[in-house]
C-alpha atoms as a PDB file:
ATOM      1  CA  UNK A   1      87.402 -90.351  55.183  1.00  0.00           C
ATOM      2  CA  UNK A   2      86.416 -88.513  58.204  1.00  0.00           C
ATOM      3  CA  UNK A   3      84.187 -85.735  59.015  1.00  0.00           C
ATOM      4  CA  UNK A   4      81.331 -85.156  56.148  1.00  0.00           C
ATOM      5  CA  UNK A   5      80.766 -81.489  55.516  1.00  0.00           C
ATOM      6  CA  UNK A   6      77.011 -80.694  54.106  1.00  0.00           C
ATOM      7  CA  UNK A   7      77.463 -77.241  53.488  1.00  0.00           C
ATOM      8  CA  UNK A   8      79.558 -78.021  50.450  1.00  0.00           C
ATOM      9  CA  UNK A   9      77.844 -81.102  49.796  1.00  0.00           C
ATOM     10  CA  UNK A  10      75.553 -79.651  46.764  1.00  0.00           C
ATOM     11  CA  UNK A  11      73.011 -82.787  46.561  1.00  0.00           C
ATOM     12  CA  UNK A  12      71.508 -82.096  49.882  1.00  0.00           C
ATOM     13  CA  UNK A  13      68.881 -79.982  50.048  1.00  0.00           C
ATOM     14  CA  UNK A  14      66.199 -78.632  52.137  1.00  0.00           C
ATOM     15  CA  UNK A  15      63.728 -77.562  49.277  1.00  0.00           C
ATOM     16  CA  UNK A  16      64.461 -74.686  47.169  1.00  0.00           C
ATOM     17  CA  UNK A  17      62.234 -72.072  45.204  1.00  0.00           C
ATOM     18  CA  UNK A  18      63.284 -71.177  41.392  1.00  0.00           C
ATOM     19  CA  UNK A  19      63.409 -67.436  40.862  1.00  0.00           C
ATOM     20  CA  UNK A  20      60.192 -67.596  38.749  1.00  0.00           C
ATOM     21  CA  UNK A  21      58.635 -69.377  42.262  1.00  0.00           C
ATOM     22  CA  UNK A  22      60.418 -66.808  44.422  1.00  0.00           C
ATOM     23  CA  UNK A  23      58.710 -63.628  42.222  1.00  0.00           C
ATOM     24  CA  UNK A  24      55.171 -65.158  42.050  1.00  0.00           C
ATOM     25  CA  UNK A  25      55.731 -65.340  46.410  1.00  0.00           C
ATOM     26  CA  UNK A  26      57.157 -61.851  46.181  1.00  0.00           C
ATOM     27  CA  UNK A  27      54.135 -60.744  43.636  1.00  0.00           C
ATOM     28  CA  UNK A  28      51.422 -62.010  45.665  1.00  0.00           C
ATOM     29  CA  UNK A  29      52.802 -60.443  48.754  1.00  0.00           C
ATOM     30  CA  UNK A  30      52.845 -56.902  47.362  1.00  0.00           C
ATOM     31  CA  UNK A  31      49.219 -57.855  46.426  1.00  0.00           C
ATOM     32  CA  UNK A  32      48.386 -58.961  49.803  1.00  0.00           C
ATOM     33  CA  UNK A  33      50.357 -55.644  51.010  1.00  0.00           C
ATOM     34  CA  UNK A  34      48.441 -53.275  48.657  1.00  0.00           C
ATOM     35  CA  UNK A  35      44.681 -54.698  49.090  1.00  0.00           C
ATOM     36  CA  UNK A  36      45.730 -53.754  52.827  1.00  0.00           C
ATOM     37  CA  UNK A  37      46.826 -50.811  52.431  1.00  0.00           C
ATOM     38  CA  UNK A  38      44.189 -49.443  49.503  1.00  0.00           C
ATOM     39  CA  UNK A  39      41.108 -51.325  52.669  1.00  0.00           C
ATOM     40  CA  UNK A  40      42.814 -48.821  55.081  1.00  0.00           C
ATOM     41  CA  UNK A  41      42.192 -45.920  52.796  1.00  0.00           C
ATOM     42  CA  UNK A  42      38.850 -46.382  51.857  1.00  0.00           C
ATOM     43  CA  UNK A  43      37.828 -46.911  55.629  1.00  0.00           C
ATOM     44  CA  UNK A  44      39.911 -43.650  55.837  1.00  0.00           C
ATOM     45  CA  UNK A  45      38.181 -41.957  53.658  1.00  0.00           C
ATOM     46  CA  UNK A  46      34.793 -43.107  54.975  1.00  0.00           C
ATOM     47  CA  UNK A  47      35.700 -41.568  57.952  1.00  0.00           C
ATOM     48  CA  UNK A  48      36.546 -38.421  56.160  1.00  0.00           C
ATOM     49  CA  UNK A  49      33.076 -38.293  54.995  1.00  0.00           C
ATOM     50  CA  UNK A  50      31.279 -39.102  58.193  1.00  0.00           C
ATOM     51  CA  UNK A  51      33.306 -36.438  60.392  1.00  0.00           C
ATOM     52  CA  UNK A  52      32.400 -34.033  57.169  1.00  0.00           C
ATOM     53  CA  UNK A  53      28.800 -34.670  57.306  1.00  0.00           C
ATOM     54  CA  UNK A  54      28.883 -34.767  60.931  1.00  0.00           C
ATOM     55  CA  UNK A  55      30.714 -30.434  60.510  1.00  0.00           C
ATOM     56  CA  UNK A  56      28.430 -29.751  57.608  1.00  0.00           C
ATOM     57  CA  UNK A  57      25.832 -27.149  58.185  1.00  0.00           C
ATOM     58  CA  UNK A  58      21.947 -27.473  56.791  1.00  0.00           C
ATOM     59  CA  UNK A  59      20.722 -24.253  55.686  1.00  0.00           C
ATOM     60  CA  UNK A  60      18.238 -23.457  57.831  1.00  0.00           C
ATOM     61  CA  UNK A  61      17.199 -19.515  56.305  1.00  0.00           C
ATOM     62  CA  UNK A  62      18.280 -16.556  57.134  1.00  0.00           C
ATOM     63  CA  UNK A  63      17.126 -14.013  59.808  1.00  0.00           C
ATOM     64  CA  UNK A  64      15.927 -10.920  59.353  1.00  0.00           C
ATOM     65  CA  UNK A  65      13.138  -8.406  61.004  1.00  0.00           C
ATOM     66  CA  UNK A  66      12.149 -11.089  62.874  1.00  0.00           C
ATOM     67  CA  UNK A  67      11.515 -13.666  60.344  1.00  0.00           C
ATOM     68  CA  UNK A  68      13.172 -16.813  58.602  1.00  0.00           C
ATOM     69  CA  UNK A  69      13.403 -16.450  54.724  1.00  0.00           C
ATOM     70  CA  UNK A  70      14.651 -19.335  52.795  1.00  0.00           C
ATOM     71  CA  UNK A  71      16.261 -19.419  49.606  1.00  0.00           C
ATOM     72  CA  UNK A  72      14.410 -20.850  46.804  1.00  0.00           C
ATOM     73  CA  UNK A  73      17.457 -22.230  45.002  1.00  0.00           C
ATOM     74  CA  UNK A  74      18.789 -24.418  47.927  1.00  0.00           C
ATOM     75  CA  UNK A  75      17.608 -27.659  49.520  1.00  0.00           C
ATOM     76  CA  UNK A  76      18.397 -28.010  53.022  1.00  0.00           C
ATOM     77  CA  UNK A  77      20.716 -30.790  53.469  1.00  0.00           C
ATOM     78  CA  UNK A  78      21.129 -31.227  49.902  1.00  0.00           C
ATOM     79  CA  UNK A  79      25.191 -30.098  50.917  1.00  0.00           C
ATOM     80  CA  UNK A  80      25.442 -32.600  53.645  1.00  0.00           C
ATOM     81  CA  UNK A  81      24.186 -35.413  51.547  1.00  0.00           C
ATOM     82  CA  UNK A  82      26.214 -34.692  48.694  1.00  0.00           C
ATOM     83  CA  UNK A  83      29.535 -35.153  50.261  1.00  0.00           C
ATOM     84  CA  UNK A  84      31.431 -38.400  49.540  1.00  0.00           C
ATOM     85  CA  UNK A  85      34.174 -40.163  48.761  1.00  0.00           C
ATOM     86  CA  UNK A  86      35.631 -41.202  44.935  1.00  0.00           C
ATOM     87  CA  UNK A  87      38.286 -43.641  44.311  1.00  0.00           C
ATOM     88  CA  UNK A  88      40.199 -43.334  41.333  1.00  0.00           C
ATOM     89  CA  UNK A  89      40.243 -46.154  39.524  1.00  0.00           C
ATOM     90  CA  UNK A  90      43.289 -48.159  41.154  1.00  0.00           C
ATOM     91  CA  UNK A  91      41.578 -47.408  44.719  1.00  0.00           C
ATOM     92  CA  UNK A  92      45.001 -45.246  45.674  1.00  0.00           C
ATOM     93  CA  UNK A  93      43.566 -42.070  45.778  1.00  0.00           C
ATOM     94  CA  UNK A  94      40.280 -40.927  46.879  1.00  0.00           C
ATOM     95  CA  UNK A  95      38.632 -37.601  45.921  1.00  0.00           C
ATOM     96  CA  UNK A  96      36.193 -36.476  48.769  1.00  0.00           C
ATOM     97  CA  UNK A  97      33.838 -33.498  47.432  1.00  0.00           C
ATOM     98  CA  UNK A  98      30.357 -31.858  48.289  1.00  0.00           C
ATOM     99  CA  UNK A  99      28.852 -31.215  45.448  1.00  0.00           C
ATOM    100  CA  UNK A 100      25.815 -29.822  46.074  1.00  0.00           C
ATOM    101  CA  UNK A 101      23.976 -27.383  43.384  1.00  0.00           C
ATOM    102  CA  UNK A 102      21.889 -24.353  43.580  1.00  0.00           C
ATOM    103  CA  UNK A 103      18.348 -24.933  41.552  1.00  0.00           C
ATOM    104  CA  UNK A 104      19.913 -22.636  38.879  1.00  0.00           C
ATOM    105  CA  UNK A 105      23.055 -25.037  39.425  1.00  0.00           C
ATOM    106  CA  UNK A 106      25.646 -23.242  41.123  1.00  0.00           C
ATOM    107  CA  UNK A 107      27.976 -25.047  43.184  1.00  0.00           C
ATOM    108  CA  UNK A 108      27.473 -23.770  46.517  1.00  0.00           C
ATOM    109  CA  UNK A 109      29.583 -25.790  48.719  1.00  0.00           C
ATOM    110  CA  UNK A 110      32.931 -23.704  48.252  1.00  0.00           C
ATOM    111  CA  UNK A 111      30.978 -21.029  49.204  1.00  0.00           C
ATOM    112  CA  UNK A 112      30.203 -22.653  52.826  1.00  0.00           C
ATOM    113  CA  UNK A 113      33.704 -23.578  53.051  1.00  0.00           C
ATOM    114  CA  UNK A 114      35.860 -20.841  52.242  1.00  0.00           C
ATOM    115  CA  UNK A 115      33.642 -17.961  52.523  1.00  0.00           C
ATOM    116  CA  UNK A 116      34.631 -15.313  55.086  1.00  0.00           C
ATOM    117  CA  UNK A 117      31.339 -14.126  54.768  1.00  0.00           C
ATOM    118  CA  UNK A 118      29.701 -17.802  55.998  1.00  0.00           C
ATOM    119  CA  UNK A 119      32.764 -19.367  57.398  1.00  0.00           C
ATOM    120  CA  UNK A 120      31.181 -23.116  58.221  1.00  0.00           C
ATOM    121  CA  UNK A 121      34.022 -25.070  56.852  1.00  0.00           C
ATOM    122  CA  UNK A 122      33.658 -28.851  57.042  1.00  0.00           C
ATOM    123  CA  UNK A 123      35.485 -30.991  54.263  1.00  0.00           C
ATOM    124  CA  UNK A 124      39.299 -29.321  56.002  1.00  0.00           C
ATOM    125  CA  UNK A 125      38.772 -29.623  59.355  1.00  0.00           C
ATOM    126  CA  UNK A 126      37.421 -33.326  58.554  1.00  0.00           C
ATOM    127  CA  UNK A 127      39.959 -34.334  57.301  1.00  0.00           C
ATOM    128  CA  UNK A 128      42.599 -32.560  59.416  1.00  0.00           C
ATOM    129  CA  UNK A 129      41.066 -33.902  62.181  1.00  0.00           C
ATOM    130  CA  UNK A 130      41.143 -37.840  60.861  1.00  0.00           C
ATOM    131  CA  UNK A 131      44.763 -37.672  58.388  1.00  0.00           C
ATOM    132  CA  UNK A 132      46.672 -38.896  61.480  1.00  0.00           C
ATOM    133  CA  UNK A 133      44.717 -41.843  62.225  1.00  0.00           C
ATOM    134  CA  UNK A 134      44.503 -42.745  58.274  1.00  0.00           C
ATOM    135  CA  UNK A 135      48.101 -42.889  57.893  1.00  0.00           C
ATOM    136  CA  UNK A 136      48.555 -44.918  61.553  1.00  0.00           C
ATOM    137  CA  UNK A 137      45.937 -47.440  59.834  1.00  0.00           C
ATOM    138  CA  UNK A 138      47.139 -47.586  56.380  1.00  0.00           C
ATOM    139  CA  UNK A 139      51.084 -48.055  58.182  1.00  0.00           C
ATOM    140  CA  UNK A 140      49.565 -51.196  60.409  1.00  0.00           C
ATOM    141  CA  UNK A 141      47.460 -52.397  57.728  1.00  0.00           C
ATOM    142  CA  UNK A 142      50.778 -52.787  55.612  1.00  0.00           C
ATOM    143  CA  UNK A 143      52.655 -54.307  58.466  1.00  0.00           C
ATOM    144  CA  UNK A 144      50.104 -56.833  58.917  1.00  0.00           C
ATOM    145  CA  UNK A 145      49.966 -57.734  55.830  1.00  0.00           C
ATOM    146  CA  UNK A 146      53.661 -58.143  55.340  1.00  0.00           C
ATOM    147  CA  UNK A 147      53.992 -59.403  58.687  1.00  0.00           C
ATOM    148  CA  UNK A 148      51.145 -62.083  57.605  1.00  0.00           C
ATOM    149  CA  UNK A 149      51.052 -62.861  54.196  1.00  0.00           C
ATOM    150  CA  UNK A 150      48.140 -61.404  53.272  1.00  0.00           C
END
């Protein structure tokens, strides 16, 4: 008789999960890991926006002779208020915009940003200035959430 030997002994057992257990743990997990991550991108993107509102410039008139004139087509701070963030619908990609429009509807935000002639940009340097610290938080949030289980 001797010596027993349980690792070939099949009847004893610890607890087991069947595969369709073992996917439903793995399924959840990846749902626990992508709620993370998709929360670290829209506080990302929040972020985006504030620093972007923060760079945005309110049109304030223009100079000349002495005087302030002011546009009658444009609202001051109707460019800063516009500018926000849009998920699409999954909530993996967000579309941050300033939308702002002229009386007579043109889009003047573009203008503001890429114009040599006004060179104020806002939306680019926001979010150069805040990419680094999105990815850092989306890369914790995930190992976190791994790390944790949800």
């Amino acid at each position: 008789m001797g010596r027993h030997n349980h690792y070939r002994d099949k009847s004893v057992t610890r607890g087991y999960m069947s595969t369709a257990q073992t996917e439903q743990v793995l399924k959840e997990l990846g749902n626990h890991v992508l709620q993370a991550a998709k929360d670290a991108l829209k506080k990302g993107a929040d972020s985006v926006v504030r620093d972007a509102k923060s760079r945005c410039p309110v049109y304030e008139g223009h100079k000349k002779n002495g005087r302030v004139y002011m546009a009658q087509e444009v609202t001051p701070g109707a460019l800063k208020d516009s500018i926000k963030a849009e998920p699409n619908e999954e909530g993996t990609v967000y579309r941050i915009s300033a939308n702002a429009k002229s009386r007579d509807g043109f889009l003047y935000g573009q203008i503001v940003e890429f114009s040599p002639r006004v060179n104020r940009p806002f939306l680019y340097p926001a979010m150069e200035a805040n990419k680094d610290n999105i990815r850092r938080s989306i890369v914790e949030a995930v190992r976190n959430a791994a790390r944790n289980g949800r």
